[in-house]
Protein backbone atom coordinates (compact mmCIF):
# COMPACT_ATOMS: atom_id res chain seq x y z
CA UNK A 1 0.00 0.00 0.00
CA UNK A 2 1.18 3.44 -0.40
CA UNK A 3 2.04 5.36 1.90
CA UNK A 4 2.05 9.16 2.81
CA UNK A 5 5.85 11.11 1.63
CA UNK A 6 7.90 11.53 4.72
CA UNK A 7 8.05 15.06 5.82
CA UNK A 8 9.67 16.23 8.78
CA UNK A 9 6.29 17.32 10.63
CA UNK A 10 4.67 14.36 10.18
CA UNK A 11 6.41 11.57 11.96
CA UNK A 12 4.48 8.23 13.10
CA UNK A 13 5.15 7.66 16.51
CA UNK A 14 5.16 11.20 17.64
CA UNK A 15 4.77 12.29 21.55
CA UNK A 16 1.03 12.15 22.09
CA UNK A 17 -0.49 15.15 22.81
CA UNK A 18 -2.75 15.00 25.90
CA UNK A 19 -5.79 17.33 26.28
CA UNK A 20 -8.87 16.87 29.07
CA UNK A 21 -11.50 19.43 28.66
CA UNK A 22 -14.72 20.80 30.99
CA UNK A 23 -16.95 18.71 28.90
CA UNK A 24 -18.03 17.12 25.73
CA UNK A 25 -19.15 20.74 24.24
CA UNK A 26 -15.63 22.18 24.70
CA UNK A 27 -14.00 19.04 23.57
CA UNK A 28 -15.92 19.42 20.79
CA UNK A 29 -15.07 23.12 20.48
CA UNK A 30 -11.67 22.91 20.32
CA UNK A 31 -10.70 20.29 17.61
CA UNK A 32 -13.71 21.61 15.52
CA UNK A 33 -11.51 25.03 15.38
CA UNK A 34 -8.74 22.98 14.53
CA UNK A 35 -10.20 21.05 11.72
CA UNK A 36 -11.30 23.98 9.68
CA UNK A 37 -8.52 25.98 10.20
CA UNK A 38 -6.87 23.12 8.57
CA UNK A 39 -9.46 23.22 5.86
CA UNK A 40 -9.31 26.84 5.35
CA UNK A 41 -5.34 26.68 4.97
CA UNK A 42 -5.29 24.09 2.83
CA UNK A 43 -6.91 25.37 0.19
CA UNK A 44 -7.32 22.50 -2.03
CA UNK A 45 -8.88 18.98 -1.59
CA UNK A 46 -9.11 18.00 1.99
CA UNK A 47 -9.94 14.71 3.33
CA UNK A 48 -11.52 14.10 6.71
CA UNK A 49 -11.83 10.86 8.01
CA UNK A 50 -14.87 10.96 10.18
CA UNK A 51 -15.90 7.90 12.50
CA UNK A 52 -20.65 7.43 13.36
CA UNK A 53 -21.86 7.15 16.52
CA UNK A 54 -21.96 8.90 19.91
CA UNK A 55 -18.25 10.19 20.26
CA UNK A 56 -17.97 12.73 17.48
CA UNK A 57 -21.06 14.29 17.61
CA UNK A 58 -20.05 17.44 19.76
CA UNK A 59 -17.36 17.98 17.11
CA UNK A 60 -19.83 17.67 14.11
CA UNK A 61 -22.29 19.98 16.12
CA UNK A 62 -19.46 22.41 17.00
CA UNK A 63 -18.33 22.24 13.50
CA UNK A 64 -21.77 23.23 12.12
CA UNK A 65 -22.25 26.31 14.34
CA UNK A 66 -19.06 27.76 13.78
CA UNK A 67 -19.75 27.76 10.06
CA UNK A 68 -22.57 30.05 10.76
CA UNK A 69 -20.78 32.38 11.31
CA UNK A 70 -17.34 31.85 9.58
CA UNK A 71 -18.54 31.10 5.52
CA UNK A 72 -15.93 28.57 4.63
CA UNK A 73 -16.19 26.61 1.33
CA UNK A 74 -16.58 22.60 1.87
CA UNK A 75 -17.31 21.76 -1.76
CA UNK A 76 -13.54 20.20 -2.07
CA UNK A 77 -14.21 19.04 1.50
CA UNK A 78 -14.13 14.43 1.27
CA UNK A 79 -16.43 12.91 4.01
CA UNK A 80 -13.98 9.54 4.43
CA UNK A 81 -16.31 7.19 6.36
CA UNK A 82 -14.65 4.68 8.15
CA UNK A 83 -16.86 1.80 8.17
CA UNK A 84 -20.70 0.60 7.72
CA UNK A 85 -22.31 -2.46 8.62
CA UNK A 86 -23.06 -4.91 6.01
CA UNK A 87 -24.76 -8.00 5.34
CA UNK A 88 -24.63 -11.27 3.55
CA UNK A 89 -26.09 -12.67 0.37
CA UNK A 90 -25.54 -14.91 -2.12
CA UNK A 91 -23.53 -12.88 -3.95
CA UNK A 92 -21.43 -11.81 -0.74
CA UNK A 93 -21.55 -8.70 1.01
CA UNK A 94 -23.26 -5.34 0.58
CA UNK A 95 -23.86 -2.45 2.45
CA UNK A 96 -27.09 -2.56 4.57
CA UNK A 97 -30.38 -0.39 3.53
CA UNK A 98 -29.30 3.24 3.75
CA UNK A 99 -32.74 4.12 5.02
CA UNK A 100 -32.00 1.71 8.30
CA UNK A 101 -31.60 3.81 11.93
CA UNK A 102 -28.29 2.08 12.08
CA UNK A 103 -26.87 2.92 8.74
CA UNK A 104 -23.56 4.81 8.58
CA UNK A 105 -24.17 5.62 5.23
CA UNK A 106 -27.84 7.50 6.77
CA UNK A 107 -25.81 8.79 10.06
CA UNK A 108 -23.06 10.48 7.21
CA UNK A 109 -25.62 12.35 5.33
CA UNK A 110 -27.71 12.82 8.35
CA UNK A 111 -25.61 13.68 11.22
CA UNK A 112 -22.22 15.52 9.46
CA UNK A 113 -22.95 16.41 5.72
CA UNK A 114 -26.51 18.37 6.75
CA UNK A 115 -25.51 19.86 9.75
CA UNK A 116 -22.31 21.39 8.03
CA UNK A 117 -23.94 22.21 5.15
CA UNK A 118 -26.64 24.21 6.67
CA UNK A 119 -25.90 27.87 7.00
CA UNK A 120 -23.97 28.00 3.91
CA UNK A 121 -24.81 29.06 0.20
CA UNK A 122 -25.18 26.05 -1.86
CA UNK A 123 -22.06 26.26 -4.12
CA UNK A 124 -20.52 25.93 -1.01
CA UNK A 125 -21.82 22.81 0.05
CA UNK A 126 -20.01 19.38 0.53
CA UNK A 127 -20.96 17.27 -2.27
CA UNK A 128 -23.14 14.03 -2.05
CA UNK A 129 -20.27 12.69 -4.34
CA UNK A 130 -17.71 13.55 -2.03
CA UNK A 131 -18.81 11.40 0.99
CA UNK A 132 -16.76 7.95 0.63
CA UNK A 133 -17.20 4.43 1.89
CA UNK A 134 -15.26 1.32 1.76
CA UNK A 135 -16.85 -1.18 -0.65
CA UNK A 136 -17.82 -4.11 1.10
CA UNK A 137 -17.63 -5.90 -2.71
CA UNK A 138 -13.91 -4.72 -3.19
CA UNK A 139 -13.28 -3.46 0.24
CA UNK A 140 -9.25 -3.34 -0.60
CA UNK A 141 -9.77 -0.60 -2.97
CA UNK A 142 -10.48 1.83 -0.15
CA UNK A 143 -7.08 2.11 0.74
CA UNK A 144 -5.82 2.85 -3.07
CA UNK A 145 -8.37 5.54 -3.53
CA UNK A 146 -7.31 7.13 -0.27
CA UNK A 147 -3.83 7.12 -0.88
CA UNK A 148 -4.49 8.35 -4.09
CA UNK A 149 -6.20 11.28 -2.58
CA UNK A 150 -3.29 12.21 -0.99
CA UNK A 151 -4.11 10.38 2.11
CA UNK A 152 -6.40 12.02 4.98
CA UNK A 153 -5.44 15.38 5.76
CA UNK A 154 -7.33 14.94 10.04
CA UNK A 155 -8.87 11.81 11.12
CA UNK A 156 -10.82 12.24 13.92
CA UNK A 157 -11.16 8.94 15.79
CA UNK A 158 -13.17 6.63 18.94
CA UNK A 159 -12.79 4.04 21.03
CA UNK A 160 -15.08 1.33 22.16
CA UNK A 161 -16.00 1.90 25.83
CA UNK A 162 -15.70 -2.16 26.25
CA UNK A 163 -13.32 -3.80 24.17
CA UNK A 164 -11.14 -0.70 22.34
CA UNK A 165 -12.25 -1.32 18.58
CA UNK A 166 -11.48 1.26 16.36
CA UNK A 167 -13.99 1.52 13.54
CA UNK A 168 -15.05 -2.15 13.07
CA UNK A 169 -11.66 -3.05 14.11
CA UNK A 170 -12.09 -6.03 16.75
CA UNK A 171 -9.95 -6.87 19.62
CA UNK A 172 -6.64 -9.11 18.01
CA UNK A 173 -6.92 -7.53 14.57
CA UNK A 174 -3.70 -7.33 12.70
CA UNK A 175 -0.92 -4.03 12.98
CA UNK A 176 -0.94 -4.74 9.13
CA UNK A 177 -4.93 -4.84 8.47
CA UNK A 178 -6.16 -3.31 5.78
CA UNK A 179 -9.98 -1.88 4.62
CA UNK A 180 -11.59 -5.11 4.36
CA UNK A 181 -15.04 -7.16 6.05
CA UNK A 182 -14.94 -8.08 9.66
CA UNK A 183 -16.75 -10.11 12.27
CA UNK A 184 -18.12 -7.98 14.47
CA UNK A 185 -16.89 -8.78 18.19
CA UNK A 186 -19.78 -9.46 20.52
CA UNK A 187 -18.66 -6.67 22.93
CA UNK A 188 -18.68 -4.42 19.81
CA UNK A 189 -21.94 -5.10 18.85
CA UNK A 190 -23.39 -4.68 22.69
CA UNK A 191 -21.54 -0.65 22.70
CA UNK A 192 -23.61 -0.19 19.53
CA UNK A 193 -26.81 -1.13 21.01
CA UNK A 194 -26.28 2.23 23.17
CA UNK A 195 -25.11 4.05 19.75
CA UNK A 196 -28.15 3.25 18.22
CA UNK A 197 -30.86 3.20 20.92
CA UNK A 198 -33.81 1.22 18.22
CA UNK A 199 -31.76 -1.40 18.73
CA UNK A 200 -34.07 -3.85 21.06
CA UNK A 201 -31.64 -6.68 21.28
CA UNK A 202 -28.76 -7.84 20.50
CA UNK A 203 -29.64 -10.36 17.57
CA UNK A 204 -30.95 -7.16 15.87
CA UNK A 205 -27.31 -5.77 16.12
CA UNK A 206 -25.59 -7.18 11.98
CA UNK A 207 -22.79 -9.51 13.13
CA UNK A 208 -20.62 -7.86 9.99
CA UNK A 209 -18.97 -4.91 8.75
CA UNK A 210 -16.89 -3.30 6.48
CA UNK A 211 -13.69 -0.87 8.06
CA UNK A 212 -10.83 0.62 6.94
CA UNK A 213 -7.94 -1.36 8.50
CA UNK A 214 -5.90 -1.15 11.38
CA UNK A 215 -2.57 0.19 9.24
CA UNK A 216 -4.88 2.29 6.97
CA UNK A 217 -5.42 4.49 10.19
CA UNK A 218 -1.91 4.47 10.61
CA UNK A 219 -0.21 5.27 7.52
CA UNK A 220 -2.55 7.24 5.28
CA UNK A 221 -3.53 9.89 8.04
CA UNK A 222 -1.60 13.35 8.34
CA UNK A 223 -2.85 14.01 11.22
CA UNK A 224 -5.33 12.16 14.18
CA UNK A 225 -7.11 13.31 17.43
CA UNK A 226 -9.16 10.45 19.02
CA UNK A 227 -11.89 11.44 21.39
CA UNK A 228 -12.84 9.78 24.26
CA UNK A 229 -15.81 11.51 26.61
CA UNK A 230 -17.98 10.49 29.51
CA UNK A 231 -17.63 8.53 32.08
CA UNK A 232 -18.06 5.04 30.41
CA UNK A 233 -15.01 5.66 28.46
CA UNK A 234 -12.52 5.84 31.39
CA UNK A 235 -10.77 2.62 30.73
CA UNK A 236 -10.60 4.00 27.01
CA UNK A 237 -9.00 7.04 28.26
CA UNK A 238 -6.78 4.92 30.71
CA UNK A 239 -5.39 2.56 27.56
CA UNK A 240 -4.79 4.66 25.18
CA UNK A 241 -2.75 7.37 27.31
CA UNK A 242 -0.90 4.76 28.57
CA UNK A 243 0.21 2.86 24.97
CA UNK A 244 3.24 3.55 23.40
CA UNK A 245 2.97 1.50 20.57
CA UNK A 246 -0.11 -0.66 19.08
CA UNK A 247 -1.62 -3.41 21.34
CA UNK A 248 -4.15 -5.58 19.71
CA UNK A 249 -5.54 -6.36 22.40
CA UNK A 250 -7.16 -3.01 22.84
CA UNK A 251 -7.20 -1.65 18.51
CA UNK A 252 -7.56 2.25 19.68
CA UNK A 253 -4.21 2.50 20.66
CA UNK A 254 -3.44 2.59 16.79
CA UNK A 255 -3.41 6.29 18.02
CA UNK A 256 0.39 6.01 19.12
CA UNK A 257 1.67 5.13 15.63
CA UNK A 258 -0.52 7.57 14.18
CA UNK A 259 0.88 10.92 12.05
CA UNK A 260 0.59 14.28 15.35
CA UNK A 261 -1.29 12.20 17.56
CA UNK A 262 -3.66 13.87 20.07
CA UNK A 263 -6.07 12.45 22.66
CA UNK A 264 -8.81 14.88 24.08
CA UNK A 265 -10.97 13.99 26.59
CA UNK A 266 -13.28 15.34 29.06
CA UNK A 267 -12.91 15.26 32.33
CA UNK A 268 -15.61 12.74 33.12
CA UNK A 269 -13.40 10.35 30.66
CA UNK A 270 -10.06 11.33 32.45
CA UNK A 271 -11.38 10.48 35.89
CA UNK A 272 -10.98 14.23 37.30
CA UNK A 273 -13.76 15.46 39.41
CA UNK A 274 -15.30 18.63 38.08
């Protein structure tokens, strides 16, 4: 796979930088200024990888209401998604409906892409073309067409509260794995049944899913903040400030190896009182 040119700001392995905030909101706050001043400088094509669920919300939000009041144009702005869930036919895998409450493809145009986009004058707007998934058909590809992009500019990451996966990224998965289809862990699927509340049980949870990789995080990313929040994700917070290097047994601390590495918290997360 290719991987990004070596320049002398962007070296994997980097001191992790260590932030705890208030709360959520100024968590949130914070690396949403940082994103699109990184956006604005740029100038050019930008790709954001951008996890669903819970954790990234307050960024997204944060995001959104600052560009009500600072016009900023997103139409060169890439939505990289880094995973969906997917499910099996004859034929192999495919993405599931887009329509479903648990769709990342629906939570994408939903929850970042509308939110972002409201405020601003429509040639402005981030393109329905430019929000990417992985293929679940040819799942491989991913990784081509993101280096090929230049690789992604911020990746804003999570944790699993129970068992550390990173996208769909299980607990054991390889320092070398690539985008590809996954088992979902049981663990896994049990955080996602708070993710997506509709969920009434677990055998409504799919038991697959497509992800970028384990190394894809790692070597086609510029630059990576993983946010952790809320009490629940104290043993997140405790693992990955802790890791120096990747353990598979706990797939968030990719975050060490990653491209100017930076954990934010809150304090709930970091075990401070407030």
């Amino acid at each position: 796979m290719r991987r990004l040119p070596d320049r002398s700001d962007e070296r994997a392995g980097a001191l992790m930088q260590n932030e705890v905030f208030l709360d959520e909101h100024a968590l949130g706050a914070f690396l949403a200024s940082q994103i699109l001043a990184d956006i604005r400088d740029a100038n050019r094509q930008f790709l954001l990888g951008c996890p669903g669920g819970r954790s990234p919300i307050p960024v997204y939000q944060a995001m959104s209401g600052m560009l009500r009041h600072q016009s900023l144009d997103l139409s060169r702005l890439i939505i990289v998604m880094m995973d969906d869930y997917v499910q099996q036919t004859r034929d192999g895998f495919e993405h599931v409906d887009a329509d479903s409450h648990f769709s990342c493809r629906r939570f994408a145009h939903q929850d970042i892409v509308a939110p972002l986009n409201d405020g601003l004058p429509s040639q402005m707007w981030i393109k329905p073309e430019n929000v990417w998934f992985p293929d679940p058909g040819a799942p491989k590809a991913y990784d081509t067409r993101l280096a090929d992009g230049g690789g992604i500019d911020f990746f804003i990451l999570a944790s699993g509260a129970g068992d550390g996966h990173i996208a769909f990224n299980p607990p054991g998965s390889r320092r070398d794995s690539r985008s590809r289809v996954v088992e979902l862990a049981e663990q896994t699927r049990m955080d996602n049944m708070a993710t997506f509340p509709r969920f009434e049980s677990i055998d409504q949870v799919p038991r697959h899913g497509v992800t970028v990789g384990i190394d894809t995080i790692a070597s086609l990313s510029r630059r990576a903040a993983l946010v952790v929040w809320g009490e629940g994700k104290q043993t997140a917070f405790r693992r990955i400030s802790a890791a120096h290097t990747y353990d598979p047994d706990w797939p968030a601390s990719i975050l060490s190896e990653c491209n100017r590495p930076m954990l934010l918290a809150d304090q709930a997360a970091a075990g401070r009182a407030q």
